[in-house]
N, C-alpha and C. Protein backbone atom coordinates (compact mmCIF):
# COMPACT_ATOMS: atom_id res chain seq x y z
N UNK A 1 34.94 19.39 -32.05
CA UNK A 1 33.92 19.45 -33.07
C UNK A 1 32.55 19.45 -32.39
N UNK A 2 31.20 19.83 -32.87
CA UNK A 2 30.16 20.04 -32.68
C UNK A 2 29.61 18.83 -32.59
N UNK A 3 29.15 18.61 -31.36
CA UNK A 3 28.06 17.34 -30.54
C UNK A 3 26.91 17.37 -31.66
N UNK A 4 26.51 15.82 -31.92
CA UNK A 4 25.46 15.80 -32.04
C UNK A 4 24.36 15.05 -31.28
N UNK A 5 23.01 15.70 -30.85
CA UNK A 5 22.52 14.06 -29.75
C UNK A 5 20.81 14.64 -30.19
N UNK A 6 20.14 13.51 -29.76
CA UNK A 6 18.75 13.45 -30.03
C UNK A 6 18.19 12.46 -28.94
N UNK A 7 17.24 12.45 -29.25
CA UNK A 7 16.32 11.68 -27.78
C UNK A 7 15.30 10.73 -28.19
N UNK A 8 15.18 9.45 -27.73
CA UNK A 8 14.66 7.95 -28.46
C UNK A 8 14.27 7.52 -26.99
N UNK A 9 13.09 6.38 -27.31
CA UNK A 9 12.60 5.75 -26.46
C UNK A 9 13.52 3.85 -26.38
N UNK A 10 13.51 3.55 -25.24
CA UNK A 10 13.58 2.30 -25.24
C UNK A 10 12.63 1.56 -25.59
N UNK A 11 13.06 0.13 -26.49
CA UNK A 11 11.65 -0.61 -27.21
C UNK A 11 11.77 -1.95 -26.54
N UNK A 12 10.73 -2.68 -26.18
CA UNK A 12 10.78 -4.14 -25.54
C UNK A 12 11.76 -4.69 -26.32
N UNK A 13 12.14 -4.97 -27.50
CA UNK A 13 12.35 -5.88 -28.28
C UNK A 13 14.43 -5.32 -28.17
N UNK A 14 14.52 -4.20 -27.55
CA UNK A 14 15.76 -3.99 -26.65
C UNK A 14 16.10 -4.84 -25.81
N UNK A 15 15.31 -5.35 -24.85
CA UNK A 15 15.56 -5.76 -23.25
C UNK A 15 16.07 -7.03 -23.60
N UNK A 16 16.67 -7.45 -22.59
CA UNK A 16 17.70 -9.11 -22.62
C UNK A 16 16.68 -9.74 -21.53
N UNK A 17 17.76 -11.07 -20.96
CA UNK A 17 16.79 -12.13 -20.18
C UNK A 17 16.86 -11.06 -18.86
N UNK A 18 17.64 -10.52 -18.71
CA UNK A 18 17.89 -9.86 -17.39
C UNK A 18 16.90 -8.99 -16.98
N UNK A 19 16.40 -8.59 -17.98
CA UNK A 19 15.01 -7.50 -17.58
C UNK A 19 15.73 -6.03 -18.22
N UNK A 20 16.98 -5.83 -18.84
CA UNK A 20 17.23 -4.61 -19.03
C UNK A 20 18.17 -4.44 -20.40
N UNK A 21 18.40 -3.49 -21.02
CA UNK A 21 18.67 -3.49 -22.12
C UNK A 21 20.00 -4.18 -22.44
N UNK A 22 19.92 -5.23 -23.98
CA UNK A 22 20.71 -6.08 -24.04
C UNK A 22 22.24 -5.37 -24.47
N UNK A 23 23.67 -5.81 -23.78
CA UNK A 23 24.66 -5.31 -24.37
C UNK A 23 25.14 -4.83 -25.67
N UNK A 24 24.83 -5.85 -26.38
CA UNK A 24 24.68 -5.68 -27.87
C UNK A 24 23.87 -4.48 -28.78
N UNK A 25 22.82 -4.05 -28.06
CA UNK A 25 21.50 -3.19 -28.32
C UNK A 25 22.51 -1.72 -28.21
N UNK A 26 23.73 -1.57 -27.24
CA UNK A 26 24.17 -0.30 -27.15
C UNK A 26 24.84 0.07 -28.56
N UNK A 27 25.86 -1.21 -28.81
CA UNK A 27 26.85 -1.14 -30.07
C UNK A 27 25.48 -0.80 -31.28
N UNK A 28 24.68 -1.14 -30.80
CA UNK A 28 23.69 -0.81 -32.46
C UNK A 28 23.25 0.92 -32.17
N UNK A 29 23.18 0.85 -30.73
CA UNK A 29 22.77 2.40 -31.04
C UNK A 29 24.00 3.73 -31.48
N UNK A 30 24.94 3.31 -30.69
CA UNK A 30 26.27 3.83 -31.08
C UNK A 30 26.31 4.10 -33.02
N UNK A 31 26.08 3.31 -33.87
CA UNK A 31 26.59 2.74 -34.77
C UNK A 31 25.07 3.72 -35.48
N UNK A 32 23.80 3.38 -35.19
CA UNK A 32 22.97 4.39 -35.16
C UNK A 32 23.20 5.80 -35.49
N UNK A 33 24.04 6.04 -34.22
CA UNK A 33 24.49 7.95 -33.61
C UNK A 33 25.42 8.35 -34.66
N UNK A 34 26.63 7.21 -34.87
CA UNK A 34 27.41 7.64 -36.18
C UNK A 34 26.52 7.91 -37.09
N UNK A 35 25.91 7.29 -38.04
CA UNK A 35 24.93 7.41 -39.00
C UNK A 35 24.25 8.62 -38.99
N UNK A 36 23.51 8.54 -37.84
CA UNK A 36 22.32 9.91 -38.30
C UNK A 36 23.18 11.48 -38.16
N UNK A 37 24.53 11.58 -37.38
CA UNK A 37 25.16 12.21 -37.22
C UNK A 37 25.86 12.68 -38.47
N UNK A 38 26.34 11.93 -39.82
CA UNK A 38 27.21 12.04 -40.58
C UNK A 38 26.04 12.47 -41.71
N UNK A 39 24.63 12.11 -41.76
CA UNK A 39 23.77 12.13 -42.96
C UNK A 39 23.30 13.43 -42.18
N UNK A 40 23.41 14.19 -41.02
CA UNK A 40 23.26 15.78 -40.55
C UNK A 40 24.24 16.78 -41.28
N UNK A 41 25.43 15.92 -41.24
CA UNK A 41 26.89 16.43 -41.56
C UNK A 41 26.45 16.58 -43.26
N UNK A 42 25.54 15.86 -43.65
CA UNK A 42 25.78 15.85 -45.61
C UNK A 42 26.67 14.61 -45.65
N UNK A 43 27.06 14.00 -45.07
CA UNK A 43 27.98 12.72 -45.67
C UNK A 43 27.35 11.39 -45.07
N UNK A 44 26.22 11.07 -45.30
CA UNK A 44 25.85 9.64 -44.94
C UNK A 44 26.55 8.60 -46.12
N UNK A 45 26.01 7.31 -45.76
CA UNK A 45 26.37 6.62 -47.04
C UNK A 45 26.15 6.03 -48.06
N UNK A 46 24.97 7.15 -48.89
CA UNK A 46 25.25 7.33 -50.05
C UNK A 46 25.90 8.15 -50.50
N UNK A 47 26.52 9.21 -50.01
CA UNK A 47 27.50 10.37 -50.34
C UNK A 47 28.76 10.27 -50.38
N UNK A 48 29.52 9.08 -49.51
CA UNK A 48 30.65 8.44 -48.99
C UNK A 48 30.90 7.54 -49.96
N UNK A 49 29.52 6.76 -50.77
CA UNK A 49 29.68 6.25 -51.95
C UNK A 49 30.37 6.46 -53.32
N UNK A 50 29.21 8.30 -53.18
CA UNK A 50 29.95 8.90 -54.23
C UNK A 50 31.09 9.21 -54.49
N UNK A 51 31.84 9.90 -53.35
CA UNK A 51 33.14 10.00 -53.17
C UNK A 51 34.12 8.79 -53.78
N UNK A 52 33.84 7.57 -53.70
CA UNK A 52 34.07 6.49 -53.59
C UNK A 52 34.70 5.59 -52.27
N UNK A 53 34.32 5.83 -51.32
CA UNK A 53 34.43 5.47 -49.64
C UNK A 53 33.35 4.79 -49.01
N UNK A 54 33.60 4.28 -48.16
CA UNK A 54 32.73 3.67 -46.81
C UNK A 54 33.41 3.67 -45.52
N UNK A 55 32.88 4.01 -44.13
CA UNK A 55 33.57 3.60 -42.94
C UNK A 55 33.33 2.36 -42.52
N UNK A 56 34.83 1.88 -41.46
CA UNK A 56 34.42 0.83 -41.08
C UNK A 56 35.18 0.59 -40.08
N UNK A 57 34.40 -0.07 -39.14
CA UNK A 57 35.19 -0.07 -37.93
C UNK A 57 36.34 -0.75 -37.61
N UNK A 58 37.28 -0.62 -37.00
CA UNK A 58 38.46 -0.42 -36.80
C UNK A 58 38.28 -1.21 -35.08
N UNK A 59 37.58 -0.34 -34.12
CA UNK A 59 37.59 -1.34 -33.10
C UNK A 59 36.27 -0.24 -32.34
N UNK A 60 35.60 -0.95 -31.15
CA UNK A 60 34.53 0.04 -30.95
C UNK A 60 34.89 -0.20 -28.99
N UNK A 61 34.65 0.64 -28.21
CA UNK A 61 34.77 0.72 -26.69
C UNK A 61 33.52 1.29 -26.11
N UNK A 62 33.08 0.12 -25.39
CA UNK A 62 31.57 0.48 -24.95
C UNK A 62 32.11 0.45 -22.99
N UNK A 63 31.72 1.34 -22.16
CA UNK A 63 31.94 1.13 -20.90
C UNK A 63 30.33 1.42 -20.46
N UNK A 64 30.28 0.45 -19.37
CA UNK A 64 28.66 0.42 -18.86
C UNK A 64 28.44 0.86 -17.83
N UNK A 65 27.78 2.11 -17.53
CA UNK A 65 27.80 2.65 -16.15
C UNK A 65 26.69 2.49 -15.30
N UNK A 66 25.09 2.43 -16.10
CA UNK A 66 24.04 2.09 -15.59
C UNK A 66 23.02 1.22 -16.50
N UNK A 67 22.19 0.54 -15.62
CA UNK A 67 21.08 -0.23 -16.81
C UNK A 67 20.22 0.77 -17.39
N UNK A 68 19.38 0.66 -18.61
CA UNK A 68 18.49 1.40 -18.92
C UNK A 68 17.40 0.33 -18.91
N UNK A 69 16.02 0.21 -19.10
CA UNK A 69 14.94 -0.64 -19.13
C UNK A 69 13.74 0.17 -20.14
N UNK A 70 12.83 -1.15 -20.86
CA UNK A 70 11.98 -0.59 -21.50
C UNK A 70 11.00 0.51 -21.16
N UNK A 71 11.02 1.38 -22.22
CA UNK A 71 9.89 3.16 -22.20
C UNK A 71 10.68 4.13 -21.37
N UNK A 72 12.64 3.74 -21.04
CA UNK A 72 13.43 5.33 -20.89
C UNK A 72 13.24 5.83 -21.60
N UNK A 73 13.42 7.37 -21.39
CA UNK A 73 13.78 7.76 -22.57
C UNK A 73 15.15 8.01 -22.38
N UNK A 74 16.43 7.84 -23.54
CA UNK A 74 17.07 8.21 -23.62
C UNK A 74 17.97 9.54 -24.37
N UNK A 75 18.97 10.16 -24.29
CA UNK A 75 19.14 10.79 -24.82
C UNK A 75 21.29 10.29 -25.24
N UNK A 76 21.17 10.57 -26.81
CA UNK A 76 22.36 9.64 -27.34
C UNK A 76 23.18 11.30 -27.71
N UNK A 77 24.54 11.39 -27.58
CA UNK A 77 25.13 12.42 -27.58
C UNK A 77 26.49 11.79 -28.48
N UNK A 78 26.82 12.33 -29.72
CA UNK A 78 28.30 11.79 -30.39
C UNK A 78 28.97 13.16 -31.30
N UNK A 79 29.78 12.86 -31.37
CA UNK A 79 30.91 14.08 -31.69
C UNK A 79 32.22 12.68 -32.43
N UNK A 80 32.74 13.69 -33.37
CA UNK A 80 34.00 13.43 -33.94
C UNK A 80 34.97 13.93 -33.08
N UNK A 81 36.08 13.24 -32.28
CA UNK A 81 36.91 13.96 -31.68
C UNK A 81 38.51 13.98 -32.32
N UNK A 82 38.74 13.21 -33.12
CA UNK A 82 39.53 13.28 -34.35
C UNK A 82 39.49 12.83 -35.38
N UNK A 83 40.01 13.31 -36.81
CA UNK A 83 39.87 12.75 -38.04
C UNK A 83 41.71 12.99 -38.40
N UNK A 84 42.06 12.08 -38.71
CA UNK A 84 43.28 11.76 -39.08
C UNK A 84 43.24 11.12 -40.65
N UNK A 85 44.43 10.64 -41.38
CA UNK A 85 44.25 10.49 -43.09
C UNK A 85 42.99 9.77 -42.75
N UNK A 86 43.20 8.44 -42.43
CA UNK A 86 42.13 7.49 -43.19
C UNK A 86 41.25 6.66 -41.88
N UNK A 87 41.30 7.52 -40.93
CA UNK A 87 40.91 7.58 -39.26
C UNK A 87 40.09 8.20 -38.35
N UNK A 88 38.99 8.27 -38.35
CA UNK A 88 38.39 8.95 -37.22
C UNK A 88 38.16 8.16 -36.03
N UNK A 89 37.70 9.17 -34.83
CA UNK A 89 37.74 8.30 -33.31
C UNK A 89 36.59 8.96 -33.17
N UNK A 90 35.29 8.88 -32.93
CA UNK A 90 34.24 9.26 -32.30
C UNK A 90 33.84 8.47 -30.85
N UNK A 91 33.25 9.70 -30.08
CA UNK A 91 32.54 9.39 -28.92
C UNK A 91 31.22 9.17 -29.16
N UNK A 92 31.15 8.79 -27.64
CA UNK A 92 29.60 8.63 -27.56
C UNK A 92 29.28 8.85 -25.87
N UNK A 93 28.06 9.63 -25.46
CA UNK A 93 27.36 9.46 -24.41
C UNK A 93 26.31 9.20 -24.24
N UNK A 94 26.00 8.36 -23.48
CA UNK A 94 24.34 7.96 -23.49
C UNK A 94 23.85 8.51 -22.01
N UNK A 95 23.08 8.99 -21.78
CA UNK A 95 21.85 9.41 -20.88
C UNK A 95 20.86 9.49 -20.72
N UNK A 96 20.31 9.50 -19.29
CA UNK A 96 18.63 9.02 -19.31
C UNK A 96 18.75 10.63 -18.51
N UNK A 97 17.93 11.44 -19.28
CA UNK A 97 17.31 12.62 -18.89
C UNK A 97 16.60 12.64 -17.27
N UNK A 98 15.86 12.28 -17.07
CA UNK A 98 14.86 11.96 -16.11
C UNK A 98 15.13 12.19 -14.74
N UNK A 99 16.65 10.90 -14.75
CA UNK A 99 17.16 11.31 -13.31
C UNK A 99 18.64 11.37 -13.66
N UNK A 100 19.57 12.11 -14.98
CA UNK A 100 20.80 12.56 -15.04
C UNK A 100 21.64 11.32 -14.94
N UNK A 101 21.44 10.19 -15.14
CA UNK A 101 21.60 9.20 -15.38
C UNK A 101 23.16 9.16 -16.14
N UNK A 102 24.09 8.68 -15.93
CA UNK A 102 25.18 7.67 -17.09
C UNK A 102 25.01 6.92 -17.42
N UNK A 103 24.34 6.19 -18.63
CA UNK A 103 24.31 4.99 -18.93
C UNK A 103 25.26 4.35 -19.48
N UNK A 104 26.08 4.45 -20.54
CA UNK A 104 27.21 4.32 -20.72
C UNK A 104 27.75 5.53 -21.20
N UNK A 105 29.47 5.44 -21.84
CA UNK A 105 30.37 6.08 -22.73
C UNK A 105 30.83 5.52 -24.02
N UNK A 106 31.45 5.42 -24.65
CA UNK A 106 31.84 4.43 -25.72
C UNK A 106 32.56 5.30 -26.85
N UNK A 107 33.08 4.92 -27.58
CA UNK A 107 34.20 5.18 -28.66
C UNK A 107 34.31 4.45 -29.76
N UNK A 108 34.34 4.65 -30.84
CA UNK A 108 35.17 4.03 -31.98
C UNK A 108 35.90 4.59 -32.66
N UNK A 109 36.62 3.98 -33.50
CA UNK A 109 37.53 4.24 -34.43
C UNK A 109 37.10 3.57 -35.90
N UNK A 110 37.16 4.69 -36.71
CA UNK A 110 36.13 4.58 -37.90
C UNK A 110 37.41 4.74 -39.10
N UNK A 111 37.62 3.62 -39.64
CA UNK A 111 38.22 3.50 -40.55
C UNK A 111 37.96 4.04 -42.37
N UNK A 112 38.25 5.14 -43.01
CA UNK A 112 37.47 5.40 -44.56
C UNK A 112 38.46 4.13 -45.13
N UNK A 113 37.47 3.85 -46.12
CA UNK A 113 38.05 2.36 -47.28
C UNK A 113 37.59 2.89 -48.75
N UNK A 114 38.18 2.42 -49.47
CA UNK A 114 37.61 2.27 -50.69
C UNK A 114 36.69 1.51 -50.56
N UNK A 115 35.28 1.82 -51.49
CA UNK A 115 34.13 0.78 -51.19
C UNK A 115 34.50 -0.13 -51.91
N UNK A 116 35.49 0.18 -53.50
CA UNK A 116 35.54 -0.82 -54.18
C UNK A 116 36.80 -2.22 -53.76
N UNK A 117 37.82 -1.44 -53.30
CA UNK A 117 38.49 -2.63 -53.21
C UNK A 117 38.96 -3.27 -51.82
N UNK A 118 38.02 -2.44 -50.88
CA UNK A 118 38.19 -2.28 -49.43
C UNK A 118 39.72 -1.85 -48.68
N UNK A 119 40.30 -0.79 -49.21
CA UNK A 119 41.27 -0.73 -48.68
C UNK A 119 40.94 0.66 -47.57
N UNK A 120 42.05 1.11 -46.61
CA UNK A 120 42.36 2.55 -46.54
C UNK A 120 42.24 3.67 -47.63
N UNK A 121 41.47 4.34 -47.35
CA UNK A 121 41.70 5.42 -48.57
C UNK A 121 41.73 6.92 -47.71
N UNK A 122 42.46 7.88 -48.22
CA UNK A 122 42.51 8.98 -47.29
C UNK A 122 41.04 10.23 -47.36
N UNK A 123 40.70 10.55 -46.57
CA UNK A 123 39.27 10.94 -45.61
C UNK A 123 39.11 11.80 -46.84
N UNK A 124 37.98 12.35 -47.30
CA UNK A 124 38.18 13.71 -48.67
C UNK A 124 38.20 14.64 -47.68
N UNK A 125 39.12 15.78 -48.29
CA UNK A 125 38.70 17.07 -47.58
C UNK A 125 37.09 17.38 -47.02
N UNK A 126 36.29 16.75 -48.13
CA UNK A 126 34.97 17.68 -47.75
C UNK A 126 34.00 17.19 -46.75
N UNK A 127 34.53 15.99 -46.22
CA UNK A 127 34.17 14.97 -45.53
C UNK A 127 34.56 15.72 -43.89
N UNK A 128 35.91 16.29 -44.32
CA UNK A 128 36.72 16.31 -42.98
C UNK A 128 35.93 18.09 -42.86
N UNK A 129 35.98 18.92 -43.37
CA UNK A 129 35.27 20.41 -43.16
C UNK A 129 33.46 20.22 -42.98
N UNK A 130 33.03 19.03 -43.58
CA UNK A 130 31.65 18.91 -42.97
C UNK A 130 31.95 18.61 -41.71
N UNK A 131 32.46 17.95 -40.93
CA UNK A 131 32.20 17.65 -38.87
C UNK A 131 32.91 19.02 -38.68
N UNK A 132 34.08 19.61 -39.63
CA UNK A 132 34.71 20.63 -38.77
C UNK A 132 33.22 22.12 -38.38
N UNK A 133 32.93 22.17 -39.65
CA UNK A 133 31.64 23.13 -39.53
C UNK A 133 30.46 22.79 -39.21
N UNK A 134 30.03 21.50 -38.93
CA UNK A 134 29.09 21.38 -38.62
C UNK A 134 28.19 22.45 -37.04
């Protein structure tokens, strides 16, 4: 399926005691990349609403390859790499342009629910042909 990625600055209010961006700060950007990625797609979540759905994570895999520090710029790269009934697995790459950098990789697994009674519910078709055409 078709990558999506865009390019963001690091903000102080990122950085940990260590001097460099806090672990936690990645899972938010990840979680970010889903988002702005799916409301590109036409299915953010108010649309997932309508349907009557929400995603939810299932389990998330962050691997850390380099630090980033405040005023990188980065560049966030995510793709759907499968959608199964009530299952998707998206990637993620993060990079610092500048000097070709890995900053990390990461993955989740994105569970569709009913919003109302939080269960599994199976993906709508139109959900699954928006990432296919995107």
């Amino acid at each position: 399926m078709t990558k999506f990625n865009y390019i963001f600055i690091v903000q102080n209010e990122d950085i940990d005691f260590n001097g460099h961006v806090h672990n936690v700060t990645y899972l938010s950007w990840m979680i970010d990349a889903a988002t702005k990625h799916s409301e590109a797609v036409g299915f953010g979540y108010e649309k997932c609403l309508e349907l009557g759905g929400t995603w939810v994570a299932r389990s998330h895999n962050i691997e850390y390859k380099k630090p980033s520090f405040a005023n990188d710029e980065l560049q966030m790269e995510t793709w759907v790499e499968e959608i199964g009934k009530v299952m998707s697995v998206r990637r993620y790459v993060l990079t610092r342009p500048s000097d070709k950098a890995l900053i990390c990789e990461g993955k989740t697994e994105w569970v569709f629910v009913d919003s109302k009674k939080m269960r599994p519910m199976k993906i709508p078709e139109v959900i699954v042909t928006g990432f296919e055409n995107f």
